[in-house]
PDB file of N, CA and C in Angstrom:
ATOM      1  N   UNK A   1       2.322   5.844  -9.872  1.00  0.00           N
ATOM      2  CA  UNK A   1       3.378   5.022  -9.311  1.00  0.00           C
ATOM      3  C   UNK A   1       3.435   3.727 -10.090  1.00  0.00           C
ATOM      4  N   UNK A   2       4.791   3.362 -10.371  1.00  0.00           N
ATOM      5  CA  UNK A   2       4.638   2.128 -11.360  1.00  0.00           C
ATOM      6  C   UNK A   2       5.049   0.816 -10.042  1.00  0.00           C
ATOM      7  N   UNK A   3       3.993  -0.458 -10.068  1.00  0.00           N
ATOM      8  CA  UNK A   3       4.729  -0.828  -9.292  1.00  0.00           C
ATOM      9  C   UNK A   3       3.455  -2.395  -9.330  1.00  0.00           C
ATOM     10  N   UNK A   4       3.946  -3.219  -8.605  1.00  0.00           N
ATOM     11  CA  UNK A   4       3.431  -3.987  -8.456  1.00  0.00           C
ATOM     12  C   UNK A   4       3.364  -5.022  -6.824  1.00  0.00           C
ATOM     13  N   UNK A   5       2.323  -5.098  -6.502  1.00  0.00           N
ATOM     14  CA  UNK A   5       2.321  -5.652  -4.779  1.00  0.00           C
ATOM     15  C   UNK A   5       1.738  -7.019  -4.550  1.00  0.00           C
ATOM     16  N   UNK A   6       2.393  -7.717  -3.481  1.00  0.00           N
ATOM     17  CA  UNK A   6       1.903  -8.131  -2.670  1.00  0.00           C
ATOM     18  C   UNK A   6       1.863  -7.343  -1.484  1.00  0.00           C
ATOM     19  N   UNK A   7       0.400  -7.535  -0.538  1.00  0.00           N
ATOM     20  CA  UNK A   7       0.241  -7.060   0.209  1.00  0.00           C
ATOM     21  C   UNK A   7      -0.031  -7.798   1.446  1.00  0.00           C
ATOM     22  N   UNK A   8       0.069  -7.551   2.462  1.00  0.00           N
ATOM     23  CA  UNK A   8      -0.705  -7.966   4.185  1.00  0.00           C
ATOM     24  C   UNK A   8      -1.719  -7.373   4.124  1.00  0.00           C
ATOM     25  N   UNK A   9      -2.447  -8.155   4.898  1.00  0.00           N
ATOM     26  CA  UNK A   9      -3.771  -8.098   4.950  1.00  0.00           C
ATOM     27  C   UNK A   9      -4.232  -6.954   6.147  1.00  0.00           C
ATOM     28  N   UNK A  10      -2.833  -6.874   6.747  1.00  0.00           N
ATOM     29  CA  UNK A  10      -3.186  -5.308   7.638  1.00  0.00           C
ATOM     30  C   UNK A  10      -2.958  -3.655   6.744  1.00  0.00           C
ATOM     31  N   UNK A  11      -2.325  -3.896   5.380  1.00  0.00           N
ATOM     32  CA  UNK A  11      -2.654  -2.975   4.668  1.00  0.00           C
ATOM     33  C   UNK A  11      -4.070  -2.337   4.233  1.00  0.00           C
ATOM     34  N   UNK A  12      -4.635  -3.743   3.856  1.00  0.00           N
ATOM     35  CA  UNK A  12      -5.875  -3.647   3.544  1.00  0.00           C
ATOM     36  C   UNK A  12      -6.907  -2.722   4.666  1.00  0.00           C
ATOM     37  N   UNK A  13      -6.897  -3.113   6.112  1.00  0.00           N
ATOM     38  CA  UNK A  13      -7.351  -2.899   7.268  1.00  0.00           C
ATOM     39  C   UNK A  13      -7.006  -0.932   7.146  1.00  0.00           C
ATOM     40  N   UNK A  14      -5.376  -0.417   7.149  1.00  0.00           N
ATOM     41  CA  UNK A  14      -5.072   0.349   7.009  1.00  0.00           C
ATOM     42  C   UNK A  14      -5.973   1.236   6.434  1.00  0.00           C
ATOM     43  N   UNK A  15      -6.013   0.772   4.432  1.00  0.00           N
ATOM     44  CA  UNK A  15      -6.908   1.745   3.756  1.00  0.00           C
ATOM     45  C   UNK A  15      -8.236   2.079   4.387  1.00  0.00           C
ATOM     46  N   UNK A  16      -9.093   0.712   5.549  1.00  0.00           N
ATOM     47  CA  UNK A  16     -10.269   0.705   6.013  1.00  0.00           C
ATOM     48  C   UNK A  16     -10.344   2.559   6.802  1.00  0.00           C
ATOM     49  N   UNK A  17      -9.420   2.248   7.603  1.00  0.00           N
ATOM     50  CA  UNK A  17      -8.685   3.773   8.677  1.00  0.00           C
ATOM     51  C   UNK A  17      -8.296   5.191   7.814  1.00  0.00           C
ATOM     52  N   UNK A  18      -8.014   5.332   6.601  1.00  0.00           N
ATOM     53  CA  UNK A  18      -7.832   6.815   6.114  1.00  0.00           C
ATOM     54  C   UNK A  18      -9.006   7.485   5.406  1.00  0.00           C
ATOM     55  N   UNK A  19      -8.625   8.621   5.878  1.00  0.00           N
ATOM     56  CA  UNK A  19      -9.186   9.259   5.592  1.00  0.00           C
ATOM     57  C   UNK A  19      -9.079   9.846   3.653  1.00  0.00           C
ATOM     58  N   UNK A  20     -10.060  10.531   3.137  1.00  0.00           N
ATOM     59  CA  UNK A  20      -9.391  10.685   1.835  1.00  0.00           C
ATOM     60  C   UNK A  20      -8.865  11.813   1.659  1.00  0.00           C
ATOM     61  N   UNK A  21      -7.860  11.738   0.821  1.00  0.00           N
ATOM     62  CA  UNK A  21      -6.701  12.445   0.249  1.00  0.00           C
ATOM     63  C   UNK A  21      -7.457  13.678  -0.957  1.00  0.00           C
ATOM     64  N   UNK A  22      -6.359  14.339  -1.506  1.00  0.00           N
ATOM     65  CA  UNK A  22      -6.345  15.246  -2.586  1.00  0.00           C
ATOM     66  C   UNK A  22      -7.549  13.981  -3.715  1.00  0.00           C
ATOM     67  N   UNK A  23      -8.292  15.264  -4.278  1.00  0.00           N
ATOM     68  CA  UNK A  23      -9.145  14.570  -5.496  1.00  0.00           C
ATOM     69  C   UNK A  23     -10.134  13.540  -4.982  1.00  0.00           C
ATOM     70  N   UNK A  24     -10.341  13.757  -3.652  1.00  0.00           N
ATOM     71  CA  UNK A  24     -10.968  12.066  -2.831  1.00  0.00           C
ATOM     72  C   UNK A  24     -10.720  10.984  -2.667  1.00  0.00           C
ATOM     73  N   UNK A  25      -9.387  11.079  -3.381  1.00  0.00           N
ATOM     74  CA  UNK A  25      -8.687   9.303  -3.136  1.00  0.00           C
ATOM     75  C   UNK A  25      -8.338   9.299  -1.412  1.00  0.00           C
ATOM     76  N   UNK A  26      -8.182   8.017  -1.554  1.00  0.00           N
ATOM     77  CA  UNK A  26      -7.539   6.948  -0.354  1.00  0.00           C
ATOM     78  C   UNK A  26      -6.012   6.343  -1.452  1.00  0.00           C
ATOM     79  N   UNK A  27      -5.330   7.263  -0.892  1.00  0.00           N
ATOM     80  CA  UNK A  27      -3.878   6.839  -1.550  1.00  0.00           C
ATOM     81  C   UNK A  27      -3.683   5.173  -0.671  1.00  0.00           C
ATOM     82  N   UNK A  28      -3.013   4.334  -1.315  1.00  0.00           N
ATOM     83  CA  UNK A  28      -2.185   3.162  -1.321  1.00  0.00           C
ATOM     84  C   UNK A  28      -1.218   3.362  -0.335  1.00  0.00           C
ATOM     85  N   UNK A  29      -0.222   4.735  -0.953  1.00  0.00           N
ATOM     86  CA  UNK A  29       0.768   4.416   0.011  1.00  0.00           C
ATOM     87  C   UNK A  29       1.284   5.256   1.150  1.00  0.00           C
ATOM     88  N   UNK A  30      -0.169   5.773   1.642  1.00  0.00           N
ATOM     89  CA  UNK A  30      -0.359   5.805   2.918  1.00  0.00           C
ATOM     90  C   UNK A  30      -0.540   4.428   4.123  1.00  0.00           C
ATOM     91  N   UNK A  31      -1.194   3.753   3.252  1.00  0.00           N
ATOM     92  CA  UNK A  31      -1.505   2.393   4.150  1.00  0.00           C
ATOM     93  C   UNK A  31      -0.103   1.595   4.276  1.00  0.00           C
ATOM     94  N   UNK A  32       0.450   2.106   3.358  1.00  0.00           N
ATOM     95  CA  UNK A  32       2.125   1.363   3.454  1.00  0.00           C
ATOM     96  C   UNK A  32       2.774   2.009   4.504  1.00  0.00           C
ATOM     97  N   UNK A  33       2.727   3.612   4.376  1.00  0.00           N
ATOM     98  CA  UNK A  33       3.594   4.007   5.327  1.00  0.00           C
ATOM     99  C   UNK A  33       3.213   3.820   6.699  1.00  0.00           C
ATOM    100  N   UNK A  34       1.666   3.248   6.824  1.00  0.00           N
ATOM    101  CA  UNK A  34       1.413   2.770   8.372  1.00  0.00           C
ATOM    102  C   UNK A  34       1.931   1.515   8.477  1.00  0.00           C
ATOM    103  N   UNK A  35       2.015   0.426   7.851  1.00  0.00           N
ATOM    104  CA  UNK A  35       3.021  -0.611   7.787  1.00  0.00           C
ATOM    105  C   UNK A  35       4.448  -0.585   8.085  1.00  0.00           C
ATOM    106  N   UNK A  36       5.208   0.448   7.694  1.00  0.00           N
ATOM    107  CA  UNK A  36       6.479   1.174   8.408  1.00  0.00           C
ATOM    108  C   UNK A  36       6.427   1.419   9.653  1.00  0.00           C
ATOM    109  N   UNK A  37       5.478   2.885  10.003  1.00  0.00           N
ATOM    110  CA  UNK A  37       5.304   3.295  11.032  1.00  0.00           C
ATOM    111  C   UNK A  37       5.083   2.410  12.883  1.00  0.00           C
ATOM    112  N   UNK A  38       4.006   0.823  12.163  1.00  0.00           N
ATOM    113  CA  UNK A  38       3.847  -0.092  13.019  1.00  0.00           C
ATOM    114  C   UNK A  38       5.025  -1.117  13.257  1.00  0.00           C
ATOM    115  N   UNK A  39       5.797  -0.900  12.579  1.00  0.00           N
ATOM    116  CA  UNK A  39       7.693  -1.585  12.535  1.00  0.00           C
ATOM    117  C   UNK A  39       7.083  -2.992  11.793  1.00  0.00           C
ATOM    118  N   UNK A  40       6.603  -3.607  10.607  1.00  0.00           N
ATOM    119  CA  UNK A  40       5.753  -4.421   9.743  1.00  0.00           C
ATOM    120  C   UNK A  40       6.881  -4.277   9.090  1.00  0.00           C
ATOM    121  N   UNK A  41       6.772  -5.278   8.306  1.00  0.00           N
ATOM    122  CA  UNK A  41       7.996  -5.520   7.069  1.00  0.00           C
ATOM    123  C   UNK A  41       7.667  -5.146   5.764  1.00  0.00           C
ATOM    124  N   UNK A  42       7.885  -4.238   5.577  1.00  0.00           N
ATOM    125  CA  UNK A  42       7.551  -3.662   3.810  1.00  0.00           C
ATOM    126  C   UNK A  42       8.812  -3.892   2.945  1.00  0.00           C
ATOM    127  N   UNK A  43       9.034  -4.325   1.717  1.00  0.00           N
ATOM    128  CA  UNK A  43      10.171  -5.055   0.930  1.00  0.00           C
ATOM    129  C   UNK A  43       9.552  -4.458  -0.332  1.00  0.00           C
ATOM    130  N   UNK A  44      10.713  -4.678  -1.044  1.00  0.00           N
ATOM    131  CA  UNK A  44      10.984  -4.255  -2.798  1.00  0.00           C
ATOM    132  C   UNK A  44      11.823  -5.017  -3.474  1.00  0.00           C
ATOM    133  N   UNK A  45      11.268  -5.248  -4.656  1.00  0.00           N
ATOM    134  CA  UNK A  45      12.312  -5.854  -5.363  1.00  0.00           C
ATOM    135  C   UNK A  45      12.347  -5.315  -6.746  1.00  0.00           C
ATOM    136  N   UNK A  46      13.818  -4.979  -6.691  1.00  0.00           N
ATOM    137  CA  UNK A  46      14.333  -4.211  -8.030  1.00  0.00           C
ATOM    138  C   UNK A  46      13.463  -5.456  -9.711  1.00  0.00           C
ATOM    139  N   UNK A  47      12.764  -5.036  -9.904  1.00  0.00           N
ATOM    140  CA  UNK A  47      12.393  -5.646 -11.643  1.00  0.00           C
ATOM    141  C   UNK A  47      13.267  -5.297 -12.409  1.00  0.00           C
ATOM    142  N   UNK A  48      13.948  -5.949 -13.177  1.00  0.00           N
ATOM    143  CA  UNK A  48      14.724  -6.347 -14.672  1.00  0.00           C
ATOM    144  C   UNK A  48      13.352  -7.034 -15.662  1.00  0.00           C
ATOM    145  N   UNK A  49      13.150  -5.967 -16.620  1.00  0.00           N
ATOM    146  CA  UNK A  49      12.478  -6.551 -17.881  1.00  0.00           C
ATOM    147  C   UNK A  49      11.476  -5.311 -18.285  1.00  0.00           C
ATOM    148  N   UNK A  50      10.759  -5.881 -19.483  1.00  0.00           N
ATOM    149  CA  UNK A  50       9.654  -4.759 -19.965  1.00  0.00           C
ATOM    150  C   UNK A  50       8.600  -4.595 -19.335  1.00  0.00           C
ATOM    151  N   UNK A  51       7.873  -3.779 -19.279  1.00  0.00           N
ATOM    152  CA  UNK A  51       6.976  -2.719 -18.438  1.00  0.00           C
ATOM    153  C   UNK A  51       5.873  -2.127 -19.502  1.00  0.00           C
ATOM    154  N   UNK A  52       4.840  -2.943 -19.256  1.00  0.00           N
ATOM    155  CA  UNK A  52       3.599  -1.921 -20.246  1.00  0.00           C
ATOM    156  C   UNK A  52       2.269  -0.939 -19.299  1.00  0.00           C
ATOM    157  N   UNK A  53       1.800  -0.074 -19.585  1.00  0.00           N
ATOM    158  CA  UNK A  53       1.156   0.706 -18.972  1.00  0.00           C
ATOM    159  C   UNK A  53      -0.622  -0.058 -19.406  1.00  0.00           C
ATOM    160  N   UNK A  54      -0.903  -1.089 -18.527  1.00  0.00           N
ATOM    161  CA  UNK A  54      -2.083  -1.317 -18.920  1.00  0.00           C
ATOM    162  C   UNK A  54      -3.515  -0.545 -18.605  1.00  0.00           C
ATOM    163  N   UNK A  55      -3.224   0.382 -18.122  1.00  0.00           N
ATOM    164  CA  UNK A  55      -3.887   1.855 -17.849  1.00  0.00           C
ATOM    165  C   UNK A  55      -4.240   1.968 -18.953  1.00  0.00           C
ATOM    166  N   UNK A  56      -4.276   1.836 -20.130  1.00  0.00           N
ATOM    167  CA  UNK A  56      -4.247   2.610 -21.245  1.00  0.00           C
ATOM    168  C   UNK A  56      -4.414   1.723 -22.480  1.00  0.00           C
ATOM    169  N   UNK A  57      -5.561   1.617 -23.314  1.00  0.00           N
ATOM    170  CA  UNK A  57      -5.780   0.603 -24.421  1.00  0.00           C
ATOM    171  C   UNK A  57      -4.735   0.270 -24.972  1.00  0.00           C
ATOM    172  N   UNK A  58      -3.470   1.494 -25.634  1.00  0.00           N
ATOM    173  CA  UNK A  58      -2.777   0.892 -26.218  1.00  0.00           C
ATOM    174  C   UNK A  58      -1.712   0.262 -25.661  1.00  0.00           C
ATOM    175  N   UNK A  59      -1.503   0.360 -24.224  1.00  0.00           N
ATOM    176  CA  UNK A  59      -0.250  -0.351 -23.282  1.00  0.00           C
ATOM    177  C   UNK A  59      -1.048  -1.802 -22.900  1.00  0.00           C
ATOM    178  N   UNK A  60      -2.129  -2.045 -23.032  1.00  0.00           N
ATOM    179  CA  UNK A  60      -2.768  -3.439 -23.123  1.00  0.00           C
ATOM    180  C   UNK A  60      -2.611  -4.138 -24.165  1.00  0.00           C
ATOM    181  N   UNK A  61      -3.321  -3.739 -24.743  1.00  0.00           N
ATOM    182  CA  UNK A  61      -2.774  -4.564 -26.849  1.00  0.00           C
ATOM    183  C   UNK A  61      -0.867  -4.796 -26.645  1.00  0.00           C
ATOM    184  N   UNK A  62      -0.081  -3.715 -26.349  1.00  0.00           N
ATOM    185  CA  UNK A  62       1.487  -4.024 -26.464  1.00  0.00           C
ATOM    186  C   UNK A  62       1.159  -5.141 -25.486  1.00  0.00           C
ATOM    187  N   UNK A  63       0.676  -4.850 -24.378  1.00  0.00           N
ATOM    188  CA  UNK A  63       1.295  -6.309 -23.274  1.00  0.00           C
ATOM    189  C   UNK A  63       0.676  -7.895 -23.365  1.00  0.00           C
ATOM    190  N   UNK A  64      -0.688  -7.438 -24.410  1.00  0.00           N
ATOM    191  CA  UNK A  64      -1.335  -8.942 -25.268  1.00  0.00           C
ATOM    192  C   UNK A  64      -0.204  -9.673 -26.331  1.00  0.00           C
ATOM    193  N   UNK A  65      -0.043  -8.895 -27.046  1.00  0.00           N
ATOM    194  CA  UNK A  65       1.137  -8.798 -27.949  1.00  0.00           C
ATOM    195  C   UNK A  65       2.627  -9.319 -27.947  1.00  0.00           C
ATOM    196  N   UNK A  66       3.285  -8.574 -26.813  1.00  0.00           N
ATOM    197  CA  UNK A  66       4.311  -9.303 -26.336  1.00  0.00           C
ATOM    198  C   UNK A  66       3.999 -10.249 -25.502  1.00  0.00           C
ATOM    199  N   UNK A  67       2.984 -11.076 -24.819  1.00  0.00           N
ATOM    200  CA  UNK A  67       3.346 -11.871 -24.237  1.00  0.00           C
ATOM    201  C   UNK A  67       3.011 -12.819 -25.337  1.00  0.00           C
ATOM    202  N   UNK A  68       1.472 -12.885 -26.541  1.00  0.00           N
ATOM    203  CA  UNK A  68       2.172 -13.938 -27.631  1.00  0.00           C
ATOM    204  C   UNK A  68       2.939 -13.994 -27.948  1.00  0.00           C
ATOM    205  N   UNK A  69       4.095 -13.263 -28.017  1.00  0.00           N
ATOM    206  CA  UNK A  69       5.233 -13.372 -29.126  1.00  0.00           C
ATOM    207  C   UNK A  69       6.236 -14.319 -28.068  1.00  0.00           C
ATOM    208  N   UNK A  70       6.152 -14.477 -26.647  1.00  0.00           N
ATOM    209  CA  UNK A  70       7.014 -15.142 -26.225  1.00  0.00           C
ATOM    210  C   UNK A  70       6.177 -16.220 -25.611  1.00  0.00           C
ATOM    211  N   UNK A  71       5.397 -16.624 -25.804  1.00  0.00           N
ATOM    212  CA  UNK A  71       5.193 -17.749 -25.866  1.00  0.00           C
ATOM    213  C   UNK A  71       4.850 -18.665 -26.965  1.00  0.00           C
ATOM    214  N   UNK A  72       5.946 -19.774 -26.754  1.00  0.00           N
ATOM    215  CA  UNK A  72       6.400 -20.715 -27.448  1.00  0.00           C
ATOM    216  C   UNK A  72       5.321 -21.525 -28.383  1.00  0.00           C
ATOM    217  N   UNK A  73       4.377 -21.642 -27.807  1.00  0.00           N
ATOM    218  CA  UNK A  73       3.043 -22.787 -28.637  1.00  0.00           C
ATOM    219  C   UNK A  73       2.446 -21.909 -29.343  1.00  0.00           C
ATOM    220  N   UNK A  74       2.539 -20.082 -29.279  1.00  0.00           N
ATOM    221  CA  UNK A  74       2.007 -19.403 -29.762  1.00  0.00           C
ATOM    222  C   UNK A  74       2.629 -18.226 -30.706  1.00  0.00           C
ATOM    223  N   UNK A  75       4.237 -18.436 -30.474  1.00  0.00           N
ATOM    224  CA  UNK A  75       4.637 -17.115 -31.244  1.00  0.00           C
ATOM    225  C   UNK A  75       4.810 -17.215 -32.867  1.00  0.00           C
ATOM    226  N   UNK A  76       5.017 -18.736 -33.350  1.00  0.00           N
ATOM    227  CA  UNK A  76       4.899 -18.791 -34.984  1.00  0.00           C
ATOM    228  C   UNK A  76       3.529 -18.132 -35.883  1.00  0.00           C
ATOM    229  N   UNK A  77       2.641 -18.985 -35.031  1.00  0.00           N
ATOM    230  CA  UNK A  77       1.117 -18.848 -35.367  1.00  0.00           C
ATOM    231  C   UNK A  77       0.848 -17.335 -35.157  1.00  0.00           C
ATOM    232  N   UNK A  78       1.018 -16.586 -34.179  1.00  0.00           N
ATOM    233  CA  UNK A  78       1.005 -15.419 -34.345  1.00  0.00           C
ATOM    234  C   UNK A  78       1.898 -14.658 -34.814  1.00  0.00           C
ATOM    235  N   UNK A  79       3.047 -14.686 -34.769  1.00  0.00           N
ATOM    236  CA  UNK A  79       4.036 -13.829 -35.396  1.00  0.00           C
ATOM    237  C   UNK A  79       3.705 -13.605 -36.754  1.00  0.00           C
ATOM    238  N   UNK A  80       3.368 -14.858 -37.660  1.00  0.00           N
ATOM    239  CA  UNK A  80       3.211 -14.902 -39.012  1.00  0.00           C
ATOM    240  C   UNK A  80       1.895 -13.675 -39.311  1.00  0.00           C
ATOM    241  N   UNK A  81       0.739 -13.588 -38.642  1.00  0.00           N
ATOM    242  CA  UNK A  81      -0.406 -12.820 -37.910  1.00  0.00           C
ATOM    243  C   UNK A  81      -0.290 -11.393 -38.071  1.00  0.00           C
ATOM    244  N   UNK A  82       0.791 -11.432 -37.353  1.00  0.00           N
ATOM    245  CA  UNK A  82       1.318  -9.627 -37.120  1.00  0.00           C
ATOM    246  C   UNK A  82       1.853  -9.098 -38.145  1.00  0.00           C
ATOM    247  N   UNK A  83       2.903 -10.167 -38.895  1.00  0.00           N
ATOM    248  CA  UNK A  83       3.150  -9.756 -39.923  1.00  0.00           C
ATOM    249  C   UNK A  83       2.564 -10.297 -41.395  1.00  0.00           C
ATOM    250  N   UNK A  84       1.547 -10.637 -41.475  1.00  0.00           N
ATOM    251  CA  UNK A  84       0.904 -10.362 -42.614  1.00  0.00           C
ATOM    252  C   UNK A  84      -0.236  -8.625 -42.343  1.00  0.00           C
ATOM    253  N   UNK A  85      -0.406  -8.750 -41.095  1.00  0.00           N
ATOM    254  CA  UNK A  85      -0.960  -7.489 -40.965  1.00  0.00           C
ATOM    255  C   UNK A  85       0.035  -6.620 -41.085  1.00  0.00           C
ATOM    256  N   UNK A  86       0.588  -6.399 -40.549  1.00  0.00           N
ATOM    257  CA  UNK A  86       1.580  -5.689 -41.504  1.00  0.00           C
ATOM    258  C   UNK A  86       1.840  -4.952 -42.868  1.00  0.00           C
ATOM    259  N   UNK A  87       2.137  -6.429 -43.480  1.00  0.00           N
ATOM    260  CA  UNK A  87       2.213  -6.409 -44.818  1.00  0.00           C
ATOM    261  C   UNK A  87       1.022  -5.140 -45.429  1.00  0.00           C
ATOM    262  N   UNK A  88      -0.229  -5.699 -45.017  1.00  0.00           N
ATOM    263  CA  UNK A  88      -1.342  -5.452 -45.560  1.00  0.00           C
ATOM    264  C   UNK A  88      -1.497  -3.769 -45.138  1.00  0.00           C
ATOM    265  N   UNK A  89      -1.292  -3.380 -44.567  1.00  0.00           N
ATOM    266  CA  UNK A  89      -1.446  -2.050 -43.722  1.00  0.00           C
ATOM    267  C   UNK A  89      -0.134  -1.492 -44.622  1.00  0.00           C
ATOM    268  N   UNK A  90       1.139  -2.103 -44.916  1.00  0.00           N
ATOM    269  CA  UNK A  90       2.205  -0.900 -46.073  1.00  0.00           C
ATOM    270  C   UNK A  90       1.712  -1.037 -47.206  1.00  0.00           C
ATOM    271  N   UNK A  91       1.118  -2.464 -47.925  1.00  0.00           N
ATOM    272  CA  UNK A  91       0.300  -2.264 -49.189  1.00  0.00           C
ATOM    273  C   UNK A  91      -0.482  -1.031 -49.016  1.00  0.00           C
ATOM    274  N   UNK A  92      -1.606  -1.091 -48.114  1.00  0.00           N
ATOM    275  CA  UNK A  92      -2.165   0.168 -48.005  1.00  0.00           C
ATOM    276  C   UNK A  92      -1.820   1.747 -48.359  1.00  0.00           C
ATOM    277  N   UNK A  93      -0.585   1.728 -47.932  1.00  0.00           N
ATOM    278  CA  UNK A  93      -0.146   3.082 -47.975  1.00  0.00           C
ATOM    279  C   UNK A  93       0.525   3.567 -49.324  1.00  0.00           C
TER     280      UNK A  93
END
């Protein structure tokens, strides 16, 4: 599930109460749907923008990566960085 939370602290309580699921997990959003179920306010908000999978070494490095590049005190100094590595890596080839 791609997603990102704030939570109540009766979610938390929730996961305390289930039992485990397929593979032995304690799914997440079971404790949500008891948040429904107790008439609790569960909300979403549609995200506009990029999305990296930090699950995964190389969706970490992209999301190190892009966030130097947009920040301002840091994207010359590094940009120049990336692309001399670059450079050096097509010399290579």
């Amino acid at each position: 599930m791609i997603g990102r939370y704030i939570l109540a602290p009766t979610v938390m309580q929730n996961l305390n109460k289930l039992r485990q699921g397929s593979g032995g997990e304690i799914q997440l959003t079971d404790a949500i749907a008891d948040e429904i179920e107790e008439g609790r306010g569960v909300y979403g908000l549609r995200f506009r923008g990029q999305r990296f999978d930090c699950g995964s070494k190389a969706g970490f490095l992209q999301a190190t990566v892009a966030f130097g590049l947009a920040r301002e005190e840091l994207k010359d100094e590094f940009g120049d960085y990336l692309n001399d590595l670059a450079a050096i890596r097509k010399a290579a080839e």
